[in-house]
PDB file of N, CA and C in Angstrom:
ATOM      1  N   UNK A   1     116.246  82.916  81.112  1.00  0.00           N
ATOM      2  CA  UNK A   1     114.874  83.047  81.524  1.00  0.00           C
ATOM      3  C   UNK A   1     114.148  83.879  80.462  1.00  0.00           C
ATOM      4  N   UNK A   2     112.930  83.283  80.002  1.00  0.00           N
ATOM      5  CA  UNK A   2     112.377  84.036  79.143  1.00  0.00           C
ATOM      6  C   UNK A   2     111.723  85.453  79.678  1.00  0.00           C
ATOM      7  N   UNK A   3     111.327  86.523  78.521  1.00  0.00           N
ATOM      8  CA  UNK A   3     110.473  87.795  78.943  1.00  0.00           C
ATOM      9  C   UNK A   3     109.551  87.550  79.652  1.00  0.00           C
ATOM     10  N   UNK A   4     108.994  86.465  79.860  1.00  0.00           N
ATOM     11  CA  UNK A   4     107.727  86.535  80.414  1.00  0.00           C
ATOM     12  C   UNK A   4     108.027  86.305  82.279  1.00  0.00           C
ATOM     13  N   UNK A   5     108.484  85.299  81.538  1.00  0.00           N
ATOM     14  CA  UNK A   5     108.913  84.740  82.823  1.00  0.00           C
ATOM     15  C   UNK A   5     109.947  86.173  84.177  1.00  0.00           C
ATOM     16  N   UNK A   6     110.904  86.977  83.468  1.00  0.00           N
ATOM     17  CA  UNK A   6     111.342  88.208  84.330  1.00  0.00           C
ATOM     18  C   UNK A   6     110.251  89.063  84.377  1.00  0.00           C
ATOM     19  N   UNK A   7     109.393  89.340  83.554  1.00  0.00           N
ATOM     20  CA  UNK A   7     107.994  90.577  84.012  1.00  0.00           C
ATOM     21  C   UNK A   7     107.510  89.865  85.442  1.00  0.00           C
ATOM     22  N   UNK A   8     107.334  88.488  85.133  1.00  0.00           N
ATOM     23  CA  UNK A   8     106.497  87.853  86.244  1.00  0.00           C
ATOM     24  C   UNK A   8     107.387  88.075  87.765  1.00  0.00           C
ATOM     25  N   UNK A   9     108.998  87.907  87.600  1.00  0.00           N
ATOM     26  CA  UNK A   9     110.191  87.884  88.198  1.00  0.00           C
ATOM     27  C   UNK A   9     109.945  89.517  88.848  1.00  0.00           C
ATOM     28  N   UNK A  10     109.664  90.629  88.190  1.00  0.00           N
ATOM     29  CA  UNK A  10     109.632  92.016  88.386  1.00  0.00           C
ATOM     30  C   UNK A  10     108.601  92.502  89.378  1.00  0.00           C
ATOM     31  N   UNK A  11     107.210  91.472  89.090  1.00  0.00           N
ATOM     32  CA  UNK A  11     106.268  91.938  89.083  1.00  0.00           C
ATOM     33  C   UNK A  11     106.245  91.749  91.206  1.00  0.00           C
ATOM     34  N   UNK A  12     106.808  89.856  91.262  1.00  0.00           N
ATOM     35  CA  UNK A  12     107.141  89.594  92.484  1.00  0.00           C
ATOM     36  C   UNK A  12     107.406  90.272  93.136  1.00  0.00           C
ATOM     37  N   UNK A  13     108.832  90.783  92.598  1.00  0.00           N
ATOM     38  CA  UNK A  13     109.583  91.257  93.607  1.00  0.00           C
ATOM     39  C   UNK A  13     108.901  93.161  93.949  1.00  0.00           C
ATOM     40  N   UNK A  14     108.546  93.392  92.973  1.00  0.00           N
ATOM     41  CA  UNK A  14     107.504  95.087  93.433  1.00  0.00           C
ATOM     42  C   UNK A  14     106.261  94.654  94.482  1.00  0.00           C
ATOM     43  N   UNK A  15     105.908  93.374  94.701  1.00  0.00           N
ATOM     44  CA  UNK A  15     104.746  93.214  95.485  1.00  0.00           C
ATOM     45  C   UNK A  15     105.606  92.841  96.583  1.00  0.00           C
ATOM     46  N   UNK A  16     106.325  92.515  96.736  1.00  0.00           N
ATOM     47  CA  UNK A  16     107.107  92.202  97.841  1.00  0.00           C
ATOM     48  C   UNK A  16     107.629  93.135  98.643  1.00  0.00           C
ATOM     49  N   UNK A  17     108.424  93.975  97.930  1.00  0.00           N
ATOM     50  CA  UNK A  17     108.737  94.815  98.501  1.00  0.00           C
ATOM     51  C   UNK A  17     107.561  95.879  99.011  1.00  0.00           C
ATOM     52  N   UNK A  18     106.849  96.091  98.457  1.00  0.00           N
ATOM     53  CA  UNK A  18     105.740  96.685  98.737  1.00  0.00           C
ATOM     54  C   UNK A  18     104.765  96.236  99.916  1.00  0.00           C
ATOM     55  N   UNK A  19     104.958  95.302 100.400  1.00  0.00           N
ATOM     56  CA  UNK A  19     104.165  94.315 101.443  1.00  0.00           C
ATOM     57  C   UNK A  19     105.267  94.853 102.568  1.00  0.00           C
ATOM     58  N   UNK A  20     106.113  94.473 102.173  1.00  0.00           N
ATOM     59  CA  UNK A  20     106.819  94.955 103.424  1.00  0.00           C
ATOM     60  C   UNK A  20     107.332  96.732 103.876  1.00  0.00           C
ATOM     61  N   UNK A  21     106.828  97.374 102.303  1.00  0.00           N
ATOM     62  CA  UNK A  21     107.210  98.867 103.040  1.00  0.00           C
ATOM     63  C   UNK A  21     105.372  98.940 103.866  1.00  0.00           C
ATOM     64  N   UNK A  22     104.628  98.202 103.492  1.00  0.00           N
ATOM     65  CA  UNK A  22     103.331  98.688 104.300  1.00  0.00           C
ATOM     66  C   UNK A  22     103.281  98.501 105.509  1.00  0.00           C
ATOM     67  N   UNK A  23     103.848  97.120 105.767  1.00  0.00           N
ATOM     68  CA  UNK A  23     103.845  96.191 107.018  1.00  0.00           C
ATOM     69  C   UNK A  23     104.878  97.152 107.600  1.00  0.00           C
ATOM     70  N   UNK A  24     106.457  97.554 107.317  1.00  0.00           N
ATOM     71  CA  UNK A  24     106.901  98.836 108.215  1.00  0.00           C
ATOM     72  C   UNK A  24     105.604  99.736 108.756  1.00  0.00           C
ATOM     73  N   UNK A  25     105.168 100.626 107.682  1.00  0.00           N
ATOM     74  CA  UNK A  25     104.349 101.667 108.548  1.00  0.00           C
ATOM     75  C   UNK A  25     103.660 101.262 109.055  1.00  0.00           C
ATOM     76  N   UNK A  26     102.785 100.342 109.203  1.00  0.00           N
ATOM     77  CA  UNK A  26     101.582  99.690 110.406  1.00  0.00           C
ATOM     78  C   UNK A  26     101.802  99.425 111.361  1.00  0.00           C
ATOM     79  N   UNK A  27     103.379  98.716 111.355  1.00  0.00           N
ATOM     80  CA  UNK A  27     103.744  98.285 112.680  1.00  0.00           C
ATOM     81  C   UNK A  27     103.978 100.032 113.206  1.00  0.00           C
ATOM     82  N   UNK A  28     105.300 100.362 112.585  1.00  0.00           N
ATOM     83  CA  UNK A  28     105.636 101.127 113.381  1.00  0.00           C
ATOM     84  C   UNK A  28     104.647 102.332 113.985  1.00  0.00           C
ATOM     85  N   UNK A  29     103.814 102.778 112.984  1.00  0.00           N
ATOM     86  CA  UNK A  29     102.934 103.490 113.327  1.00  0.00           C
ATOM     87  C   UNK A  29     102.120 102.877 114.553  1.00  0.00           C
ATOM     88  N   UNK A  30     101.678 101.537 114.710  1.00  0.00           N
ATOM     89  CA  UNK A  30     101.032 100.846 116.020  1.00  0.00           C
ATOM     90  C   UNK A  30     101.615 101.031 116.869  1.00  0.00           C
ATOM     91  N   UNK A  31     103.173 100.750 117.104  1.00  0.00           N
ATOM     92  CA  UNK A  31     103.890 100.620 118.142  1.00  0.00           C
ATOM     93  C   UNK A  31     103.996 102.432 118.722  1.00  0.00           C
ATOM     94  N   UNK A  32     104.431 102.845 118.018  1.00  0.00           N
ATOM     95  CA  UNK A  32     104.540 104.408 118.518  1.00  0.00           C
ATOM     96  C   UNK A  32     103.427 104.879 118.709  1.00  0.00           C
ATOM     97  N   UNK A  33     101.934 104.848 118.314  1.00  0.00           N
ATOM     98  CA  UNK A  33     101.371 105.175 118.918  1.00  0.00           C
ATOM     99  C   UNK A  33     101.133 104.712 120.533  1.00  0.00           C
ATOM    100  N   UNK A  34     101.455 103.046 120.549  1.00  0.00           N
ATOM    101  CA  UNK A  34     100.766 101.893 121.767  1.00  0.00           C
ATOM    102  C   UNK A  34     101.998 102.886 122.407  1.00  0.00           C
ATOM    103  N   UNK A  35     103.252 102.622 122.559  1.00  0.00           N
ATOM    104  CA  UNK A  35     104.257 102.418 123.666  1.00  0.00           C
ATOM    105  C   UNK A  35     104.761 103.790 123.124  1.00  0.00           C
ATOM    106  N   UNK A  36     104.774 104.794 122.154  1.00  0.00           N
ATOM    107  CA  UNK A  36     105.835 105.988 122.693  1.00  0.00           C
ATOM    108  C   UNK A  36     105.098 107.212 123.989  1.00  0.00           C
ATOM    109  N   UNK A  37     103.893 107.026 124.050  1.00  0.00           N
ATOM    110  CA  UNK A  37     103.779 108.087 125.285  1.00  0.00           C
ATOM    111  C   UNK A  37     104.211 107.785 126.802  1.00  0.00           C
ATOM    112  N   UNK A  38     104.619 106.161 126.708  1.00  0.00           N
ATOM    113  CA  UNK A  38     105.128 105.456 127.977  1.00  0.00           C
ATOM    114  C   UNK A  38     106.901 105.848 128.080  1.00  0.00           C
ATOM    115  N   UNK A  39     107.002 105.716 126.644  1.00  0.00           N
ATOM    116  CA  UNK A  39     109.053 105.356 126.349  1.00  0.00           C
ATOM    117  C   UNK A  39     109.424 106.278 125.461  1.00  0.00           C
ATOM    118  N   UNK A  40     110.311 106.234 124.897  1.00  0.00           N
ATOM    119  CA  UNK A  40     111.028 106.850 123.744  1.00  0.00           C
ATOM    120  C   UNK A  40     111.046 106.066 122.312  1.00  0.00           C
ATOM    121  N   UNK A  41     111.966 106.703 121.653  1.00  0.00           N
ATOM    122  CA  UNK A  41     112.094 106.082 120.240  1.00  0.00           C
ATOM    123  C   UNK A  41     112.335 104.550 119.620  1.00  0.00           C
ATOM    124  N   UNK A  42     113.700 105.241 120.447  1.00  0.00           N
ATOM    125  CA  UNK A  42     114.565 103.447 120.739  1.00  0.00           C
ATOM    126  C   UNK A  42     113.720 102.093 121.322  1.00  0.00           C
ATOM    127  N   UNK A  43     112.712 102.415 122.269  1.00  0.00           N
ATOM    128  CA  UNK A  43     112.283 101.378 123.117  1.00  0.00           C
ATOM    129  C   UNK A  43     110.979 100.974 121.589  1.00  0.00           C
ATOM    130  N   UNK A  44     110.437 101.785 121.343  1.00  0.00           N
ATOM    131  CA  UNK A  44     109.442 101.279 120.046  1.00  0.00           C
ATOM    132  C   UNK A  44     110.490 100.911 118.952  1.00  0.00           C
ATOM    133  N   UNK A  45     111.584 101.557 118.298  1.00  0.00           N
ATOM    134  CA  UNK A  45     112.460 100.513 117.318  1.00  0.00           C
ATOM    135  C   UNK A  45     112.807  98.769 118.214  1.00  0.00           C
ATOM    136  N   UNK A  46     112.878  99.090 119.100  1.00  0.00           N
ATOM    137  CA  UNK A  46     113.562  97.676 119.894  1.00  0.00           C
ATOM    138  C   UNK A  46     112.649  96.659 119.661  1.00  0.00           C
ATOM    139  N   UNK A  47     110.997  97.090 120.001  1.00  0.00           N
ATOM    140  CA  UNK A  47     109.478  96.633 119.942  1.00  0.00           C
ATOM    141  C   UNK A  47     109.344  95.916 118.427  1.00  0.00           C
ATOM    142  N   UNK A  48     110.001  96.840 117.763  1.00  0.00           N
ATOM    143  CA  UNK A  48     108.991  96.342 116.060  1.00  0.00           C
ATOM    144  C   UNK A  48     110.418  95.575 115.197  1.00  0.00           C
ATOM    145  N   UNK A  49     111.786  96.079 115.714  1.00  0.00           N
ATOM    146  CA  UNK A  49     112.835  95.302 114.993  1.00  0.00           C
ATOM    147  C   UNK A  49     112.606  93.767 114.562  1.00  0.00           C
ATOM    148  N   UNK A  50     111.894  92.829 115.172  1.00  0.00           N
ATOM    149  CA  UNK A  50     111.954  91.568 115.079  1.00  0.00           C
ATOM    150  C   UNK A  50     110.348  91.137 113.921  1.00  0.00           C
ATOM    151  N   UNK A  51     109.897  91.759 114.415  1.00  0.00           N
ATOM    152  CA  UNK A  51     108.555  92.168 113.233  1.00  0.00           C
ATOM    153  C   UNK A  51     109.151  92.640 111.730  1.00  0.00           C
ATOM    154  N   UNK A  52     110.037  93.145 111.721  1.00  0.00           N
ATOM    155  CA  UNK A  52     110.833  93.906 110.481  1.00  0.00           C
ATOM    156  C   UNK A  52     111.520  93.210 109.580  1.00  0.00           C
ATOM    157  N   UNK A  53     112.424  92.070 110.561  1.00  0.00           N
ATOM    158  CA  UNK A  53     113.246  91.118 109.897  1.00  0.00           C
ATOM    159  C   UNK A  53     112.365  89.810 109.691  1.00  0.00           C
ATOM    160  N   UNK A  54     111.395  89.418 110.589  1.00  0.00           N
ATOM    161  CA  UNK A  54     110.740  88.486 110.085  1.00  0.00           C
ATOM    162  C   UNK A  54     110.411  88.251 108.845  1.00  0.00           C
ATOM    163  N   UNK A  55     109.778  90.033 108.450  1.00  0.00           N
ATOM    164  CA  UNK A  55     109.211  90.159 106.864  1.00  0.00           C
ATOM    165  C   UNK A  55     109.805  90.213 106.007  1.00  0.00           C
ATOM    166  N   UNK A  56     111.147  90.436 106.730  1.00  0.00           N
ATOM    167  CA  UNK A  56     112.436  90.935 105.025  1.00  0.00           C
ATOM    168  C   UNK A  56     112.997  88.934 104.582  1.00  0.00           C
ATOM    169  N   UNK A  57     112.970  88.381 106.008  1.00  0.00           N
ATOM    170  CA  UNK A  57     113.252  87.145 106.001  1.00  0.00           C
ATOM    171  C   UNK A  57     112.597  86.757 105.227  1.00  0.00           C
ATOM    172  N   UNK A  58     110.913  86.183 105.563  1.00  0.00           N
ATOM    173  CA  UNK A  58     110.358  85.841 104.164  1.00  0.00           C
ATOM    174  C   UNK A  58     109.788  86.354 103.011  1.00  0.00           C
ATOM    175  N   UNK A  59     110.205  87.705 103.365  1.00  0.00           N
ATOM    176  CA  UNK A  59     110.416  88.128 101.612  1.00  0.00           C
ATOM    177  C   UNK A  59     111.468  87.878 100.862  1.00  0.00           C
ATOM    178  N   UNK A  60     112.639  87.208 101.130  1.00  0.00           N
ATOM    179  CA  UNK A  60     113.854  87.038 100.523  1.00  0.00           C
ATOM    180  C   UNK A  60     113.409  85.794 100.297  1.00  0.00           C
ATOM    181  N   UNK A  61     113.213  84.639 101.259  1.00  0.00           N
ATOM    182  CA  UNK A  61     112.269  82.988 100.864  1.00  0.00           C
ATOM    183  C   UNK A  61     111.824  83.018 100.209  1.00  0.00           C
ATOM    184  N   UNK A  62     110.727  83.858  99.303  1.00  0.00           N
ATOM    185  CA  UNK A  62     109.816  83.845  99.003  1.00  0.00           C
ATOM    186  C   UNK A  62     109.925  83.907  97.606  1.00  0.00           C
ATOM    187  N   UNK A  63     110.907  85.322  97.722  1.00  0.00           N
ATOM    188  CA  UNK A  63     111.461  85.893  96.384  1.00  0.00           C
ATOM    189  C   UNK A  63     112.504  84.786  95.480  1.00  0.00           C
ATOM    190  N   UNK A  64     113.420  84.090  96.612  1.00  0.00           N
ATOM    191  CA  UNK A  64     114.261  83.267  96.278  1.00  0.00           C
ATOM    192  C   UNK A  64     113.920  81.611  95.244  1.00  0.00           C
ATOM    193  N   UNK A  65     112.538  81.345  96.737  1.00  0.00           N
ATOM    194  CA  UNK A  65     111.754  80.251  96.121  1.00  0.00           C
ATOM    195  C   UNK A  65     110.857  80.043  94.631  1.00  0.00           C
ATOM    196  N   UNK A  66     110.369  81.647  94.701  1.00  0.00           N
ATOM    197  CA  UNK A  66     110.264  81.688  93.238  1.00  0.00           C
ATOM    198  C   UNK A  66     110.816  81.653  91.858  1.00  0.00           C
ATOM    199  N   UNK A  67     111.890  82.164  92.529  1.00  0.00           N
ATOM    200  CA  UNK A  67     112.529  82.233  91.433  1.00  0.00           C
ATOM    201  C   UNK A  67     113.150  81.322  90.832  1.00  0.00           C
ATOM    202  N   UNK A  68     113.332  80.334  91.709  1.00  0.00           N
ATOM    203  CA  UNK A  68     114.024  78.713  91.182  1.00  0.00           C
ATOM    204  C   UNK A  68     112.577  78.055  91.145  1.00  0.00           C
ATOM    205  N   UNK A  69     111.480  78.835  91.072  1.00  0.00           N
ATOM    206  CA  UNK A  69     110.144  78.061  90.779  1.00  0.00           C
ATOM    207  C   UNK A  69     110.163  78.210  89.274  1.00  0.00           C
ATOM    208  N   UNK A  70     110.260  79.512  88.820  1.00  0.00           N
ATOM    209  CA  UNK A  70     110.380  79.892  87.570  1.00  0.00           C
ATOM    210  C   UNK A  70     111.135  79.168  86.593  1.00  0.00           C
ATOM    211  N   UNK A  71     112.376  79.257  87.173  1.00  0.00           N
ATOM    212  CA  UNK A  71     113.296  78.796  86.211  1.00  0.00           C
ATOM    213  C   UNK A  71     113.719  77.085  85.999  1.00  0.00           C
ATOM    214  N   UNK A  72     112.594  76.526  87.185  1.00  0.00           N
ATOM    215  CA  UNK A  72     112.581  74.767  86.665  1.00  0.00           C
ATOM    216  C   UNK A  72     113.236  74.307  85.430  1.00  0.00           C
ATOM    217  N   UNK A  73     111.637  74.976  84.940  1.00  0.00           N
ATOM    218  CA  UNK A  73     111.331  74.579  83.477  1.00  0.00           C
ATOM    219  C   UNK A  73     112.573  74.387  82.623  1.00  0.00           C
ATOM    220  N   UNK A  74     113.221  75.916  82.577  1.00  0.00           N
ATOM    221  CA  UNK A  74     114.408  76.420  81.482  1.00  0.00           C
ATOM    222  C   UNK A  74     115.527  75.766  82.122  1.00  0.00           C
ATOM    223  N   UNK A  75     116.135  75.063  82.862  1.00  0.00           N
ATOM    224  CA  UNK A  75     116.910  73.702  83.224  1.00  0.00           C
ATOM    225  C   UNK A  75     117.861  74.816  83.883  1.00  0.00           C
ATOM    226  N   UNK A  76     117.828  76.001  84.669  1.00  0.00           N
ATOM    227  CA  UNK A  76     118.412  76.342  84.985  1.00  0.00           C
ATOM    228  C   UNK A  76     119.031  76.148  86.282  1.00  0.00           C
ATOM    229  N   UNK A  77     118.330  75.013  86.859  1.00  0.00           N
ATOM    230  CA  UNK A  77     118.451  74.499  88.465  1.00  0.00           C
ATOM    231  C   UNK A  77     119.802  73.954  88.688  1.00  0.00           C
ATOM    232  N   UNK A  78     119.691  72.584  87.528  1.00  0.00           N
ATOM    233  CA  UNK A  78     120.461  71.581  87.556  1.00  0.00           C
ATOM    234  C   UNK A  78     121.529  71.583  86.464  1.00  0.00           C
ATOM    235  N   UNK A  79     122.447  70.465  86.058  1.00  0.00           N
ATOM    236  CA  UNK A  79     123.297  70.649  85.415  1.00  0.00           C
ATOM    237  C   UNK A  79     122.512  69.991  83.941  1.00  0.00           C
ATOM    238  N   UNK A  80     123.298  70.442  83.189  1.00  0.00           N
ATOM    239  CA  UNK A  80     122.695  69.679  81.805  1.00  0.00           C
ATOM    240  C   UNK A  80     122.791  68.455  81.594  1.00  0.00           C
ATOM    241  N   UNK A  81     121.645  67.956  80.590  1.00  0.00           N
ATOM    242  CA  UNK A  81     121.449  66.317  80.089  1.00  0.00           C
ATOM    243  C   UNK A  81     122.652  66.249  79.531  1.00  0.00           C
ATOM    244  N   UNK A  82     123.452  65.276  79.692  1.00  0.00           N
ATOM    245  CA  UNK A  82     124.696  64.864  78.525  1.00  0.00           C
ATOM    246  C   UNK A  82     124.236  64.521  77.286  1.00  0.00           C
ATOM    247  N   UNK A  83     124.732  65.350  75.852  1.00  0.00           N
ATOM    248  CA  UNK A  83     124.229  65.193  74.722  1.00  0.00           C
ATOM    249  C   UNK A  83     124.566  63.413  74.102  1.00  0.00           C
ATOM    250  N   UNK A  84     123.282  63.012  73.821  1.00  0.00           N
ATOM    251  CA  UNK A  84     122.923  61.754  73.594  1.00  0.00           C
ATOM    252  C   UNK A  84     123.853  61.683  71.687  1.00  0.00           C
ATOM    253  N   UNK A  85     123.435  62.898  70.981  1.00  0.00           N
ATOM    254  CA  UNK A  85     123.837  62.153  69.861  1.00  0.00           C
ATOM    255  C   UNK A  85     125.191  62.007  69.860  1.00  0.00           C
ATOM    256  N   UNK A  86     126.046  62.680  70.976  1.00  0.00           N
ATOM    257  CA  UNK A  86     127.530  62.325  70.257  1.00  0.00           C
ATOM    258  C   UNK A  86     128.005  60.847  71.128  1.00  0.00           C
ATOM    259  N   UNK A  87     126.977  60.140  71.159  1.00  0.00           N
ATOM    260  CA  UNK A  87     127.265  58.947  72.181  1.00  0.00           C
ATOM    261  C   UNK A  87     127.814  58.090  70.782  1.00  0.00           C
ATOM    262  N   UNK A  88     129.125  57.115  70.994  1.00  0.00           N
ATOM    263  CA  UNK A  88     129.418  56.066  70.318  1.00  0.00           C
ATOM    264  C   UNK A  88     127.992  54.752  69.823  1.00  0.00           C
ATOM    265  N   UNK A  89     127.827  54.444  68.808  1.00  0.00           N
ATOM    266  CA  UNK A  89     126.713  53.779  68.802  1.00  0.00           C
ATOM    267  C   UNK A  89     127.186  52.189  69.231  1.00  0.00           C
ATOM    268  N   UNK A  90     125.628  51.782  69.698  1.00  0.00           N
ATOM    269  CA  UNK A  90     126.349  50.553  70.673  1.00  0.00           C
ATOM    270  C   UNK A  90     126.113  49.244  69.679  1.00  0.00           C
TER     271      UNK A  90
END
C-alpha cells in the first residue's frame, strides 16, 4: 500500500475511533443522568452496552471495508494475473 494511501488508512481509523470515544460519553453521560437517580451503575452499563457494541461493530465494518476499498487498486484483494510473457508462443 502506498504512503498515501496508509496516511489516508491512519487518518480513518483516528476518526473512528474518535466517533466512538464521543458516542461513549454522550450515551453514557445521557443514560446516567436519565436512569441513575432511579438505579445504580450496573442498570445504566446494562442500558448503554448494546449502544457501545453497535458502534465498535460498525466501526470495525467500516474500518475493514475501507481498507479493502483502498487497496483494490494495488491488487491486493485478489490473487495475481499469471505472467503473460513467459507463456509458450502459440
Amino acid at each position: 500500500m502506498s504512503d498515501d494511501k496508509t496516511k489516508r488508512l491512519n487518518l480513518m481509523r483516528f476518526w473512528l475511533f474518535g466517533t466512538f470515544v464521543i458516542l461513549w460519553a454522550i450515551s453514557l453521560t445521557y443514560y446516567y443522568i436519565n436512569l441513575a437517580p432511579i438505579s445504580d451503575v450496573g442498570t445504566v452499563l446494562r442500558a448503554v452496552w448494546p449502544v457501545w457494541a453497535t458502534a465498535a461493530g460498525g466501526a470495525i465494518v467500516i474500518y475493514v471495508g475501507y481498507k479493502r476499498w483502498l487497496g483494490r487498486s494495488d491488487g491486493e484483494m485478489g490473487s495475481p494475473a499469471p505472467d503473460q510473457s513467459s507463456a509458450p508462443p502459440a
